[in-house]
C-alpha atoms as a PDB file:
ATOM      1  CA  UNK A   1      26.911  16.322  55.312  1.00  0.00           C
ATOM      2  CA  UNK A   2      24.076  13.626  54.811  1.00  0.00           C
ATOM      3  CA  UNK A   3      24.687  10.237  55.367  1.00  0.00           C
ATOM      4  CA  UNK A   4      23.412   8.464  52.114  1.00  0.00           C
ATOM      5  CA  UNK A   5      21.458   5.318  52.674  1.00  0.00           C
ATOM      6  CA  UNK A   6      21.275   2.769  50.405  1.00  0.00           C
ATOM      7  CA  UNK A   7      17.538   1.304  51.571  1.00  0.00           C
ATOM      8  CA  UNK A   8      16.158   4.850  50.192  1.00  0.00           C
ATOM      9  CA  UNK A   9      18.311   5.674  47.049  1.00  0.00           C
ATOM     10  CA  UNK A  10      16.146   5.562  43.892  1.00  0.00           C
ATOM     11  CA  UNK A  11      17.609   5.449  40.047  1.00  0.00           C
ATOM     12  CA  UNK A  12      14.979   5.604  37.039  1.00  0.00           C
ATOM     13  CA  UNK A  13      14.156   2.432  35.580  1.00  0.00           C
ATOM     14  CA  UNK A  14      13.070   3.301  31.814  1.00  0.00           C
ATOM     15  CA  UNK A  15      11.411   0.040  31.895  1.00  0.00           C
ATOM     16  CA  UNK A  16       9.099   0.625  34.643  1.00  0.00           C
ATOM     17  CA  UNK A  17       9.033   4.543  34.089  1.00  0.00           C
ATOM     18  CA  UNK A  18       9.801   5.615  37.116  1.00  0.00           C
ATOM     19  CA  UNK A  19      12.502   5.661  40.174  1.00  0.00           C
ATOM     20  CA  UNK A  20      13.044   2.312  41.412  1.00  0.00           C
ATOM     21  CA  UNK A  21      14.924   0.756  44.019  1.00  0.00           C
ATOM     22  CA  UNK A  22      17.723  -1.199  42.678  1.00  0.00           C
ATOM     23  CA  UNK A  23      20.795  -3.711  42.960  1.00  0.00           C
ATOM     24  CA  UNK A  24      24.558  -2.330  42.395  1.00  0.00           C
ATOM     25  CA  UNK A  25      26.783  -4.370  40.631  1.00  0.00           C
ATOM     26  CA  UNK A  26      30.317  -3.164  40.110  1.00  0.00           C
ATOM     27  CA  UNK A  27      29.543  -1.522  36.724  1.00  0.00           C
ATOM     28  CA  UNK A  28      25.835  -1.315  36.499  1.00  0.00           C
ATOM     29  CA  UNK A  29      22.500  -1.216  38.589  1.00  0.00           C
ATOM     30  CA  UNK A  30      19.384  -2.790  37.948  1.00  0.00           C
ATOM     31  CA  UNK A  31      15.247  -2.280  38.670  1.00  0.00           C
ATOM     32  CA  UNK A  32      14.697  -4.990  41.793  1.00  0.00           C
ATOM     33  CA  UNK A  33      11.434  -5.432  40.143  1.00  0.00           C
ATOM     34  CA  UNK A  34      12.229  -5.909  36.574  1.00  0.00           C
ATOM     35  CA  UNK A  35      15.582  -6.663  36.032  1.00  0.00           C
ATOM     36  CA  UNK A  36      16.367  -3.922  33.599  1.00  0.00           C
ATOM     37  CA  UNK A  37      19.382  -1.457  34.097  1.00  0.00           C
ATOM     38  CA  UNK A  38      18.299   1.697  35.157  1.00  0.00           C
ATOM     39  CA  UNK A  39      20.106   5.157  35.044  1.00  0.00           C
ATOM     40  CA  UNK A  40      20.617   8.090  37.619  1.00  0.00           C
ATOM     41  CA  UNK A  41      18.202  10.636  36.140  1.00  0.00           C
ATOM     42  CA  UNK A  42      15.035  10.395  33.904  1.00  0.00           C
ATOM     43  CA  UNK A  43      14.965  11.829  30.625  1.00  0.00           C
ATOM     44  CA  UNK A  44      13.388  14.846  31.794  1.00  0.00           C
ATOM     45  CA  UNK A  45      15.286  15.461  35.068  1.00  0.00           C
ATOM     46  CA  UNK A  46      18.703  14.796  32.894  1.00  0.00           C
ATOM     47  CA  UNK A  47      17.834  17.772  30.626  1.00  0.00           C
ATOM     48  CA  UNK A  48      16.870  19.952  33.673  1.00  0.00           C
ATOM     49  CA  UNK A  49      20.543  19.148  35.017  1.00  0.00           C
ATOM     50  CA  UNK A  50      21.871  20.036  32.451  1.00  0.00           C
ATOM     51  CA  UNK A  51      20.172  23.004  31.560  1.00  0.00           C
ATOM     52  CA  UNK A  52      21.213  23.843  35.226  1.00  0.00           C
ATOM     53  CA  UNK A  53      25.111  23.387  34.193  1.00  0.00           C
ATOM     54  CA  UNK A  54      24.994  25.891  31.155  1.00  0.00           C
ATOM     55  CA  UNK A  55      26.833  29.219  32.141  1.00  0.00           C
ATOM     56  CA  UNK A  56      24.097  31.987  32.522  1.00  0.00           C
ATOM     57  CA  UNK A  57      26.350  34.832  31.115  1.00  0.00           C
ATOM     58  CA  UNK A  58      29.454  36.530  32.829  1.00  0.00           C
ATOM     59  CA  UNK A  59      28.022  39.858  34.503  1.00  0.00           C
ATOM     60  CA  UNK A  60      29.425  43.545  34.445  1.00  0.00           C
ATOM     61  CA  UNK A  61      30.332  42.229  30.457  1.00  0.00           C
ATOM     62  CA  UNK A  62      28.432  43.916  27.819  1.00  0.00           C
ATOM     63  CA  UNK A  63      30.367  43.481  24.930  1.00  0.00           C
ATOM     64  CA  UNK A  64      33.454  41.715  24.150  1.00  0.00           C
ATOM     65  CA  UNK A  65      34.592  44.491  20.948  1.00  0.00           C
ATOM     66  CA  UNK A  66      37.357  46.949  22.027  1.00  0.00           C
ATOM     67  CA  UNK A  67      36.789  50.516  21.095  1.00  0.00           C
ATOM     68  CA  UNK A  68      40.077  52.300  20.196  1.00  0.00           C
END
C-alpha cells in the first residue's frame, strides 16, 4: 500500500484553475497561493468519477419479463 505524502498531495483550487498544494484545516483546505478553499477533484475529473461509479449493466441478464 502507498505511503501518502503530504509535500506531494494536490486538490483543485477553482480559483487558480488548477491542482494546488494546500493547507488542511480540520474541516476545510485551502490554495497556499491564494487562499481560496479548494476541492478534491476538478469539475471535469469529478464527472469522470462518477461516470466511473455508474453500474455498467448486470451480464448473462437480457431481460427482466418472465415468460410463462
Amino acid at each position: 500500500m502507498p505511503v501518502s505524502n503530504y509535500y506531494q498531495e494536490r486538490k483543485f483550487c477553482p480559483a487558480c484553475d488548477r491542482y494546488v498544494r494546500f493547507l488542511q484545516s480540520l474541516d476545510e483546505s485551502f490554495c497556499v497561493e491564494c487562499g481560496s478553499k479548494v476541492r478534491l477533484f476538478s469539475p471535469k475529473d469529478h464527472r469522470a468519477f462518477l461516470r466511473s461509479l455508474k453500474p455498467q449493466g448486470r451480464p448473462g441478464r437480457k431481460s427482466d419479463k418472465r415468460v410463462s
